[in-house]
Protein backbone atom coordinates (compact mmCIF):
# COMPACT_ATOMS: atom_id res chain seq x y z
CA UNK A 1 -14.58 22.70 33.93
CA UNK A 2 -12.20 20.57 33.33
CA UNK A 3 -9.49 21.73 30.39
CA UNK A 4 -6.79 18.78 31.01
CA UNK A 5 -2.75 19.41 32.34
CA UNK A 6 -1.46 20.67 29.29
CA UNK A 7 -3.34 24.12 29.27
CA UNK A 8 -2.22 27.23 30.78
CA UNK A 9 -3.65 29.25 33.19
CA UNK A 10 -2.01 32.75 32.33
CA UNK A 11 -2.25 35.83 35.08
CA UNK A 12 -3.04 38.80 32.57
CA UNK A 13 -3.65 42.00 34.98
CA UNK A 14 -3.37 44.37 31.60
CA UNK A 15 0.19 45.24 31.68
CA UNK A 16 3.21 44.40 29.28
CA UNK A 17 4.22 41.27 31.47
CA UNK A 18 0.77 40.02 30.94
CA UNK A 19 0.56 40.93 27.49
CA UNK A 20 3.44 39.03 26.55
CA UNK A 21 2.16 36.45 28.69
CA UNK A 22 -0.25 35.49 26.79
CA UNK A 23 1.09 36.38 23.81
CA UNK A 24 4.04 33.89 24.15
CA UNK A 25 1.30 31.24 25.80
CA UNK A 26 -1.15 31.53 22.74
CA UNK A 27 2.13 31.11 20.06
CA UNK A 28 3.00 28.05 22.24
CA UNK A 29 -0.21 26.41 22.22
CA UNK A 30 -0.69 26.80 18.41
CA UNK A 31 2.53 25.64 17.65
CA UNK A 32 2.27 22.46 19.76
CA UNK A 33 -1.66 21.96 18.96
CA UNK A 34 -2.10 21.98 22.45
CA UNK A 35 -5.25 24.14 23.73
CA UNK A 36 -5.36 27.85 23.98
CA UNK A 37 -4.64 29.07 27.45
CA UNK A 38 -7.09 30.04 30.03
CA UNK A 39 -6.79 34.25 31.21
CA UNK A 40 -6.95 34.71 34.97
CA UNK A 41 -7.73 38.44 35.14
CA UNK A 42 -6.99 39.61 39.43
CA UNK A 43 -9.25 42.25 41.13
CA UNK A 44 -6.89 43.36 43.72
CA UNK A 45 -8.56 47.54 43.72
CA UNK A 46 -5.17 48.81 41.81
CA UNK A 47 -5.00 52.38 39.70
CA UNK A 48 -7.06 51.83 36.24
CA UNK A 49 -8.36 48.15 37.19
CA UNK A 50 -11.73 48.95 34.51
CA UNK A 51 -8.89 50.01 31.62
CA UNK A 52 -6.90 46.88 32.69
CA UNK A 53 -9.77 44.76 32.36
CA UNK A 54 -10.88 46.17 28.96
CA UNK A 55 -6.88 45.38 27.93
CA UNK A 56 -7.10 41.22 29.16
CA UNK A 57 -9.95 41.30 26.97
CA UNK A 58 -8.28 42.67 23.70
CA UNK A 59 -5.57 40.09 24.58
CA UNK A 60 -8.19 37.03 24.54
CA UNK A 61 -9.46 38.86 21.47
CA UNK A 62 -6.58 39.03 19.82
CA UNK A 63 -5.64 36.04 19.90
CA UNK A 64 -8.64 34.03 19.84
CA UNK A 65 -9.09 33.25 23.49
CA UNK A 66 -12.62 32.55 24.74
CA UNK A 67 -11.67 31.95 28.83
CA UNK A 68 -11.29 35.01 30.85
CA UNK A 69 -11.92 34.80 34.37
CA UNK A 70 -12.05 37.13 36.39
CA UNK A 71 -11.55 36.59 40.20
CA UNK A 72 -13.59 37.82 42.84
CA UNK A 73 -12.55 41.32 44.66
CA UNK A 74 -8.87 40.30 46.45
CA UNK A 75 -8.22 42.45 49.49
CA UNK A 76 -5.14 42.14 52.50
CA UNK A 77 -5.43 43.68 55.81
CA UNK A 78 -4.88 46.90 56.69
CA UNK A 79 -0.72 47.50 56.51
CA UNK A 80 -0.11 44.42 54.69
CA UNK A 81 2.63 45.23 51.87
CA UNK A 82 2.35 44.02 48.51
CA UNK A 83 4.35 40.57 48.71
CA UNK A 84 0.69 39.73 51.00
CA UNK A 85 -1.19 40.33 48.04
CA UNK A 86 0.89 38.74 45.42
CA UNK A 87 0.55 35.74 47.80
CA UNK A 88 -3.21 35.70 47.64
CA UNK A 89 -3.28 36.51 44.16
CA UNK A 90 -1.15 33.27 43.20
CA UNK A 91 -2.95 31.34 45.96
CA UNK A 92 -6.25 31.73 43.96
CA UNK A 93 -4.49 30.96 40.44
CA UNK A 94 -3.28 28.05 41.83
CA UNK A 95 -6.16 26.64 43.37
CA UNK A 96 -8.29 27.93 40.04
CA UNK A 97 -5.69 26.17 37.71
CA UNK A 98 -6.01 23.09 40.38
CA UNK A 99 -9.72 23.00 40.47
CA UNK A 100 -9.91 23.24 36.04
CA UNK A 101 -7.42 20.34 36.40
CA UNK A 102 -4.49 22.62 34.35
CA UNK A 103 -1.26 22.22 36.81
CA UNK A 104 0.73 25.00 34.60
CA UNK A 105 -0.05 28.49 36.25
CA UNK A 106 1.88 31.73 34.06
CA UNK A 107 2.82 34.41 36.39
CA UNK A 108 4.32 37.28 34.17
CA UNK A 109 5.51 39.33 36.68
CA UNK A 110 8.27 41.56 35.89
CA UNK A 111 10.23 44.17 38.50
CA UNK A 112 10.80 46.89 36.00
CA UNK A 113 13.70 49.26 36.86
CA UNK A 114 11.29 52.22 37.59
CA UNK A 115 10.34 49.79 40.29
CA UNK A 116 14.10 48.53 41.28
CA UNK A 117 15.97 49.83 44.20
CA UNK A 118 18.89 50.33 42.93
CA UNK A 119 21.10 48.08 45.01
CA UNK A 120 21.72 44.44 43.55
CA UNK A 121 21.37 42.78 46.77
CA UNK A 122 17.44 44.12 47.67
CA UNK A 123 16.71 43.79 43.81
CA UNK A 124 17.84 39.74 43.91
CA UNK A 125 16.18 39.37 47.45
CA UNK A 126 12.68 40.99 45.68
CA UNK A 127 13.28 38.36 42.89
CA UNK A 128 13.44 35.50 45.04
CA UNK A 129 10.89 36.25 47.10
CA UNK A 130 8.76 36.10 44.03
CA UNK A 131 9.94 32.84 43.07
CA UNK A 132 9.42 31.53 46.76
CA UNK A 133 5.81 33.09 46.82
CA UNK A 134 4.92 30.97 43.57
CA UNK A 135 6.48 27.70 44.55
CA UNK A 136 4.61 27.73 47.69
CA UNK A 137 1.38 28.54 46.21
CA UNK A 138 1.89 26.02 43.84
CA UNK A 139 2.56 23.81 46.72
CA UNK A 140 -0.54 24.59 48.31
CA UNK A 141 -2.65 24.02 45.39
CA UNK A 142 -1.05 20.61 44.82
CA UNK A 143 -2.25 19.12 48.06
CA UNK A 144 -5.40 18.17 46.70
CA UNK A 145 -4.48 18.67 43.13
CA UNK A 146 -4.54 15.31 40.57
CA UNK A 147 -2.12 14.53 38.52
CA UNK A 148 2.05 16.22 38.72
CA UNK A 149 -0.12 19.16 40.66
CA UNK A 150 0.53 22.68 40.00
CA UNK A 151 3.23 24.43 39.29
CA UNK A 152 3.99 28.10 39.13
CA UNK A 153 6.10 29.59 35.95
CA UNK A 154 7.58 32.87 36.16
CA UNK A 155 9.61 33.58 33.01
CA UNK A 156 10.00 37.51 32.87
CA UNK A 157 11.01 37.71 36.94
CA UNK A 158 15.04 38.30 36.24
CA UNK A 159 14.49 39.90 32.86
CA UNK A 160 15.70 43.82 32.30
CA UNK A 161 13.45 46.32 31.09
CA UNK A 162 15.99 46.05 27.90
CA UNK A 163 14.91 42.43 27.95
CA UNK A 164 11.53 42.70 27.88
CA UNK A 165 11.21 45.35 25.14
CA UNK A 166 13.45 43.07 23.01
CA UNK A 167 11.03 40.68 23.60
CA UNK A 168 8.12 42.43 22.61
CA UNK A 169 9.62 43.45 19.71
CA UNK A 170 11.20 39.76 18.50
CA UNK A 171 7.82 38.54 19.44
CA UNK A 172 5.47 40.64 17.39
CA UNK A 173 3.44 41.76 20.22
CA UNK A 174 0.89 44.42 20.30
CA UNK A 175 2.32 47.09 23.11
CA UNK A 176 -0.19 49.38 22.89
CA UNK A 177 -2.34 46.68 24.10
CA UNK A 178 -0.47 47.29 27.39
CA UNK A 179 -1.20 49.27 30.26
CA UNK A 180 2.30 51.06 31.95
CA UNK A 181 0.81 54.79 32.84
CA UNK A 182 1.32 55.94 36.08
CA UNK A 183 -0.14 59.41 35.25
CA UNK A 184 -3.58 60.51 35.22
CA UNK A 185 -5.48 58.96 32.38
CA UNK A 186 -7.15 61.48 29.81
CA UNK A 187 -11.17 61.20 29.34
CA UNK A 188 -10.89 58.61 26.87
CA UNK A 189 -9.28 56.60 28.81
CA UNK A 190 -5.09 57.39 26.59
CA UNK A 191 -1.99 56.93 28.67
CA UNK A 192 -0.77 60.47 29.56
CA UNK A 193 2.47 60.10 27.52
CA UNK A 194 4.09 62.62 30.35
CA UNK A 195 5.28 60.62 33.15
CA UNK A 196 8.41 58.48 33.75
CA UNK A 197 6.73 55.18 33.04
CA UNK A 198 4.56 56.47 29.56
CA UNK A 199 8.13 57.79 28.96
CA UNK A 200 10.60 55.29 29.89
CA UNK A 201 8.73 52.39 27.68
CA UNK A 202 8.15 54.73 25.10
CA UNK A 203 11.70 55.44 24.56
CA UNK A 204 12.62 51.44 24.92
CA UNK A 205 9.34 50.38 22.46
CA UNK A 206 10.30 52.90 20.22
CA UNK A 207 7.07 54.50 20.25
CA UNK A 208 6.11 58.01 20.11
CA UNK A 209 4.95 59.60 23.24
CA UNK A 210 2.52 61.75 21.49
CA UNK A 211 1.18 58.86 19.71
CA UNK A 212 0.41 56.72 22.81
CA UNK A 213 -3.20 54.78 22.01
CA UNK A 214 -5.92 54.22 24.46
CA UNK A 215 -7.14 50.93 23.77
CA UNK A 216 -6.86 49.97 20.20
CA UNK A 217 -9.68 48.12 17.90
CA UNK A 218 -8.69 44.93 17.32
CA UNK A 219 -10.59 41.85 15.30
CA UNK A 220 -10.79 38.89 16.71
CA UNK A 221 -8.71 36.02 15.22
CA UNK A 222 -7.01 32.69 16.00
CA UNK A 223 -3.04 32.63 15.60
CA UNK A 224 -2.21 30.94 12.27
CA UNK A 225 0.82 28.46 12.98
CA UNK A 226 2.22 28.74 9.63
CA UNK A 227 2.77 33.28 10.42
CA UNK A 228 4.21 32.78 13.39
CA UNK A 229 8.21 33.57 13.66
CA UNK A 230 10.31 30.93 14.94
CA UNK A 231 11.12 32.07 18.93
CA UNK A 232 13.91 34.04 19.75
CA UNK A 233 16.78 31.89 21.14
């Protein structure tokens, strides 16, 4: 399938970093008439992966994506930390993007500060080691890639929790279209609202805990050019 160099191959695993992922990717592409981007949806075995999945495909929905792939089940040995599987994970977007001929791979991966350790040093280390993961799986990829080869973009890595809900908000985006819980899920599949993550974003989105949405209807449109906000600065 070949979808030419100047579509992107965006990550989506269901959370806010993917959301706005392909949020930002699909405003791009409409704005430069340049193809809508391609959703790379990981099966790495993580809490919620069927909600998550349901959540990449309200984002395509939404905004009028038809290509959601969804990878194969991505497993690291026994004791391997989670750098090892971010590795793997960006090793097979790469090589995807590589194989569709696309050499623009979105990572949105964000540390979030319920994630951070606390100490500058280990939380700058963390960030480059993300950045170092994705230029060397871009590297990979671009061994037998055409073209410029592939190349890995990760534009929320550095950004504060602050940042990111600003974001959100400047860009329009549809949170509750996002997956943050860290609780346990009720029946219907609604983010508990109780613990510190369904909390902490609540409190920086604005939104009311008790009002926290499963997975919301949505209709399925393109993104009109001429309603789309000029990007924040």
């Amino acid at each position: 399938m070949g979808v030419g160099p100047d579509r992107a191959l965006v990550i989506d695993d269901g959370s806010l970093g993917g959301l706005l992922g392909v949020w930002t990717a699909s405003r791009e592409a409409a704005l430069e008439d340049q193809p809508e981007p391609v959703l790379l949806f990981p099966v790495t075995g993580r809490a919620r992966e069927d909600v998550r999945r349901g959540l990449v495909e309200q984002h395509a929905s939404m905004c009028g994506i038809e290509s959601v792939i969804t990878t194969p089940p991505i497993g690291v040995p026994l004791g391997a930390d989670a750098g090892a599987l971010d590795c793997l994970v960006l090793t097979h977007a790469a090589m995807t993007g590589a194989s569709m001929g696309t050499g623009r791979i979105i990572w949105p991966v964000h540390l979030s500060q319920l994630e951070r350790a606390g100490e500058s040093a280990e939380e700058l280390t963390r960030i480059a080691n993300a950045c170092d993961r994705a230029m060397l799986a871009g590297a990979l990829a671009s061994v037998d890639a055409s073209g410029d080869g592939v190349r890995i973009e990760l534009p929320y890595a550095d950004l504060s929790d602050e940042q990111i809900a600003d974001l959100a908000r400047d860009t329009m985006a549809p949170v509750d279209a996002a997956w943050w819980c860290e609780g346990e899920p009720g029946p219907t599949g609604r983010r508990c609202g109780t613990c510190p993550a369904c909390r902490h974003w609540a409190k920086l989105l604005g939104l009311a805990v008790t009002e926290e949405a499963p997975m919301p209807s949505v209709v399925t449109r393109a993104i009109d050019p001429s309603r789309i906000a000029p990007r924040p600065d």
